[in-house]
C-alpha atoms as a PDB file:
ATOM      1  CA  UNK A   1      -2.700  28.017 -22.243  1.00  0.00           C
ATOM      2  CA  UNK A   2      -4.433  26.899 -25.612  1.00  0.00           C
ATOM      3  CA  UNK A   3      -3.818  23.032 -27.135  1.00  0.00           C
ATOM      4  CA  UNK A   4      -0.960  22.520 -29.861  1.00  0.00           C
ATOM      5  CA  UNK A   5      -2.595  21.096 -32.753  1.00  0.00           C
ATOM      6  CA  UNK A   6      -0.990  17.691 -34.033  1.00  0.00           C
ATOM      7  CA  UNK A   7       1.194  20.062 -36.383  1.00  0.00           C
ATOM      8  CA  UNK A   8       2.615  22.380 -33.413  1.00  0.00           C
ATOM      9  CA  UNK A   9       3.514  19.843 -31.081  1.00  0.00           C
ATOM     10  CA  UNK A  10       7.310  18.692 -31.003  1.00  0.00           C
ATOM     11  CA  UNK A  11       8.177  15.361 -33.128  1.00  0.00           C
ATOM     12  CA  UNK A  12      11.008  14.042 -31.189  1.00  0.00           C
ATOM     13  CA  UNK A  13      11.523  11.527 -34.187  1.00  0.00           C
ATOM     14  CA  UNK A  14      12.459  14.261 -36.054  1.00  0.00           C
ATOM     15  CA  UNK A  15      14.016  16.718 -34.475  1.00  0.00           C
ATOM     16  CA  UNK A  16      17.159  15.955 -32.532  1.00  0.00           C
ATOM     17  CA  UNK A  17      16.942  18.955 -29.878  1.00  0.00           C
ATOM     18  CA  UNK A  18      13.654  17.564 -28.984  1.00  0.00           C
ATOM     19  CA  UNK A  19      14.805  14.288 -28.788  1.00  0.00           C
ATOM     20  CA  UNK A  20      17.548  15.273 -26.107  1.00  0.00           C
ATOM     21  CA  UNK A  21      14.760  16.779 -23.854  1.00  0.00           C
ATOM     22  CA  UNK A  22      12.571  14.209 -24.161  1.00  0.00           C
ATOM     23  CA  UNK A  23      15.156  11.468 -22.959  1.00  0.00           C
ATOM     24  CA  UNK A  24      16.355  14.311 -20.409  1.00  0.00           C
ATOM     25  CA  UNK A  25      12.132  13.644 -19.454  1.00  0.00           C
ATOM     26  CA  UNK A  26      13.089   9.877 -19.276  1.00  0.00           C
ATOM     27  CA  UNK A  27      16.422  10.548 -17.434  1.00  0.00           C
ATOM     28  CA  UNK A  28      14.457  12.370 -14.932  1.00  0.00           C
ATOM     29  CA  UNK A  29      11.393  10.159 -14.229  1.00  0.00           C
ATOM     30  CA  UNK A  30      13.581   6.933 -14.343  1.00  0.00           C
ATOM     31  CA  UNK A  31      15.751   9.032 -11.274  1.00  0.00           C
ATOM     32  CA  UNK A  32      12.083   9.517  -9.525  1.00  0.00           C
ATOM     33  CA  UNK A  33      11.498   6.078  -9.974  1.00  0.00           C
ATOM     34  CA  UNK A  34      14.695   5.058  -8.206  1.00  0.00           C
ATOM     35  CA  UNK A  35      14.121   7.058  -5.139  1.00  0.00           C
ATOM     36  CA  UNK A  36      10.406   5.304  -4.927  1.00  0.00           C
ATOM     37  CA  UNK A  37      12.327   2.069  -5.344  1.00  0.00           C
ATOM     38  CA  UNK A  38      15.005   2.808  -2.780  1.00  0.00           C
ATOM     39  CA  UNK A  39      11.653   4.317  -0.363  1.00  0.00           C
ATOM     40  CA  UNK A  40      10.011   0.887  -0.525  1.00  0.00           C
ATOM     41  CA  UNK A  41      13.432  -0.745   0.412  1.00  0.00           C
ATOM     42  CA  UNK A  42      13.657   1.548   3.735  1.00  0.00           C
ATOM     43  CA  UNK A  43       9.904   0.982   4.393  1.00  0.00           C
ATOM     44  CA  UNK A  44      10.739  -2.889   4.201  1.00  0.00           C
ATOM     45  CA  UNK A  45      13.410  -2.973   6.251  1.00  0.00           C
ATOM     46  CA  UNK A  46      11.954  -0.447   9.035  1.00  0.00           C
ATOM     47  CA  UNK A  47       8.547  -3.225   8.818  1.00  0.00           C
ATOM     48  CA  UNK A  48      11.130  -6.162   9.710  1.00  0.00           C
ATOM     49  CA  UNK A  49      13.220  -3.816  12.121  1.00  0.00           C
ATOM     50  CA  UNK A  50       9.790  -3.362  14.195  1.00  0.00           C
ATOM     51  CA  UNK A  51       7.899  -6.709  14.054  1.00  0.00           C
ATOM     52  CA  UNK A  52      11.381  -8.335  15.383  1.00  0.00           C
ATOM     53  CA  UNK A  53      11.695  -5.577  18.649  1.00  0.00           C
ATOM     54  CA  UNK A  54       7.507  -5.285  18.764  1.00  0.00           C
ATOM     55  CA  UNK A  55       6.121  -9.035  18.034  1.00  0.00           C
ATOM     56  CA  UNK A  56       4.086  -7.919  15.577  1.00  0.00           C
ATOM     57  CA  UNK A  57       3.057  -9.378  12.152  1.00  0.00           C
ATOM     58  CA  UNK A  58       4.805  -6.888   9.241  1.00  0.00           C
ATOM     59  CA  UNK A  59       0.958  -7.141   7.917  1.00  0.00           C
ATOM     60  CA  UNK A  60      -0.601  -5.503  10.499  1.00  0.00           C
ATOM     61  CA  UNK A  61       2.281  -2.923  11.074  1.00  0.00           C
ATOM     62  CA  UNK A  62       1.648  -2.062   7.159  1.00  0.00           C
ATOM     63  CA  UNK A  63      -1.776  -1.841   7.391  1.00  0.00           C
ATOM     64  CA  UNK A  64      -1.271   0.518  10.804  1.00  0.00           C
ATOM     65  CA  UNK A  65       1.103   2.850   9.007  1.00  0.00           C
ATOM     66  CA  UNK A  66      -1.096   2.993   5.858  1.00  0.00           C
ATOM     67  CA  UNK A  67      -4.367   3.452   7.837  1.00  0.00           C
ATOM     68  CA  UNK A  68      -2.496   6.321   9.682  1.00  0.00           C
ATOM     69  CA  UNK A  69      -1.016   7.986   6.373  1.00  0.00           C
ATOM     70  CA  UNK A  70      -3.654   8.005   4.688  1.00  0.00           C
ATOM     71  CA  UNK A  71      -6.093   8.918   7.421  1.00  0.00           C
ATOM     72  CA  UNK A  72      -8.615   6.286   6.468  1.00  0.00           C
ATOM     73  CA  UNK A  73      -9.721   4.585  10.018  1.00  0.00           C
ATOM     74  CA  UNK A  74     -13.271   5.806   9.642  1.00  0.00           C
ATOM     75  CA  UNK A  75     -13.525   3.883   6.345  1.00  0.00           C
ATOM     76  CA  UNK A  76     -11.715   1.071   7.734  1.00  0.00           C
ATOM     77  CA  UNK A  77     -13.623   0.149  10.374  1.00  0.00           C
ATOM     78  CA  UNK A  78     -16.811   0.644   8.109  1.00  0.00           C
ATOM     79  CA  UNK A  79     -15.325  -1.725   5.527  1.00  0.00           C
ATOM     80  CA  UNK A  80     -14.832  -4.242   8.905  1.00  0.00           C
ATOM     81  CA  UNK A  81     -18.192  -3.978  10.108  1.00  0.00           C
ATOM     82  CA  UNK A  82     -19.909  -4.445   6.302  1.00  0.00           C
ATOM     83  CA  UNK A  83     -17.511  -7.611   5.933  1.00  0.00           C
ATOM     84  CA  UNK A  84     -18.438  -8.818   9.214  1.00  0.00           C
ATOM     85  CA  UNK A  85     -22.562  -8.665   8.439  1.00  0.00           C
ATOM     86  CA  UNK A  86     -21.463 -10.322   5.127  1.00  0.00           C
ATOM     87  CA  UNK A  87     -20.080 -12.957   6.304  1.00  0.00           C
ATOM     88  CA  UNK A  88     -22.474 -13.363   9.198  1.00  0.00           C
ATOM     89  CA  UNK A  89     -25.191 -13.792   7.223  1.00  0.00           C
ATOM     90  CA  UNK A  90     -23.631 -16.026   4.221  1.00  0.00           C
ATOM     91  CA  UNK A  91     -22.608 -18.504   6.702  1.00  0.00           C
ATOM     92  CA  UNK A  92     -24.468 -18.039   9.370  1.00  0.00           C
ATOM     93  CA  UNK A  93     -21.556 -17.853  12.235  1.00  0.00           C
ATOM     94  CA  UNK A  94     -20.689 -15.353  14.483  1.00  0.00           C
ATOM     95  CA  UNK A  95     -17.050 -15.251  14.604  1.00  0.00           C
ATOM     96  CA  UNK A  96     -15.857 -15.210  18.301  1.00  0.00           C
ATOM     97  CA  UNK A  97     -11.883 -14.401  19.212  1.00  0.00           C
ATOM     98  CA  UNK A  98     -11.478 -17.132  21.728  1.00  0.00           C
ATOM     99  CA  UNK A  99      -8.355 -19.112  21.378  1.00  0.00           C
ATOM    100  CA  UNK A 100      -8.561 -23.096  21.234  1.00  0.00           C
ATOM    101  CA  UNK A 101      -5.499 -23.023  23.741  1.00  0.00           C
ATOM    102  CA  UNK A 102      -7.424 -21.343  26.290  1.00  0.00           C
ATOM    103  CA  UNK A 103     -10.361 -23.934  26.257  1.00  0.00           C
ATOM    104  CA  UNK A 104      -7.682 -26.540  26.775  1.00  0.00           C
ATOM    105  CA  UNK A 105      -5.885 -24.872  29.777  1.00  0.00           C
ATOM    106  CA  UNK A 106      -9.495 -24.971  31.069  1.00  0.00           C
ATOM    107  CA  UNK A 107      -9.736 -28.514  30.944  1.00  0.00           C
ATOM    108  CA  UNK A 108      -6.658 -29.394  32.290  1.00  0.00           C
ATOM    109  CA  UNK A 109      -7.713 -27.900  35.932  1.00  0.00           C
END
């Protein structure tokens, strides 16, 4: 299908019938818009239905559901590692995943 030229295409300024389909365009995207609206809702309440039962932080359960939609853990866990040498190296830490309660309990015995 060829381009209309500036002359061919449809002024909806000045012609009313185009007018009507172009807000019938605006009727229908604003409509598409509502359901993405009313989507996010569900998604917000179904991330606050499951870290309540689960424990979970809604951030991780977000970033789980994305990561599975999208199909993305490969890239993920590259973007992880690269931080991880980043950070490493700019400040010259190795972050461990001990928890500071722990270390106490130890004490205490």
């Amino acid at each position: 299908m060829a381009k209309q030229s500036k002359e061919e295409k449809a002024n909806i300024l000045t012609n009313p019938e185009e007018l009507k389909k172009f807000k019938q365009v605006l009727a229908t995207i604003t409509h598409y818009l509502q359901i993405i609206d009313d989507q996010k809702e569900a998604i917000k309440e179904t991330v606050e239905e499951a870290a309540g039962e689960y424990s979970i932080d809604k951030k991780l359960i977000r970033k789980l559901a994305n990561t599975m939609y999208k199909h993305n853990y490969a890239d993920i866990q590259e973007e992880n590692n690269h931080f991880e040498l980043l950070y490493e190296s700019l400040i010259g830490t190795r972050v461990t995943l001990s928890n500071e309660l722990d270390e106490d309990s130890d004490e205490e015995e």
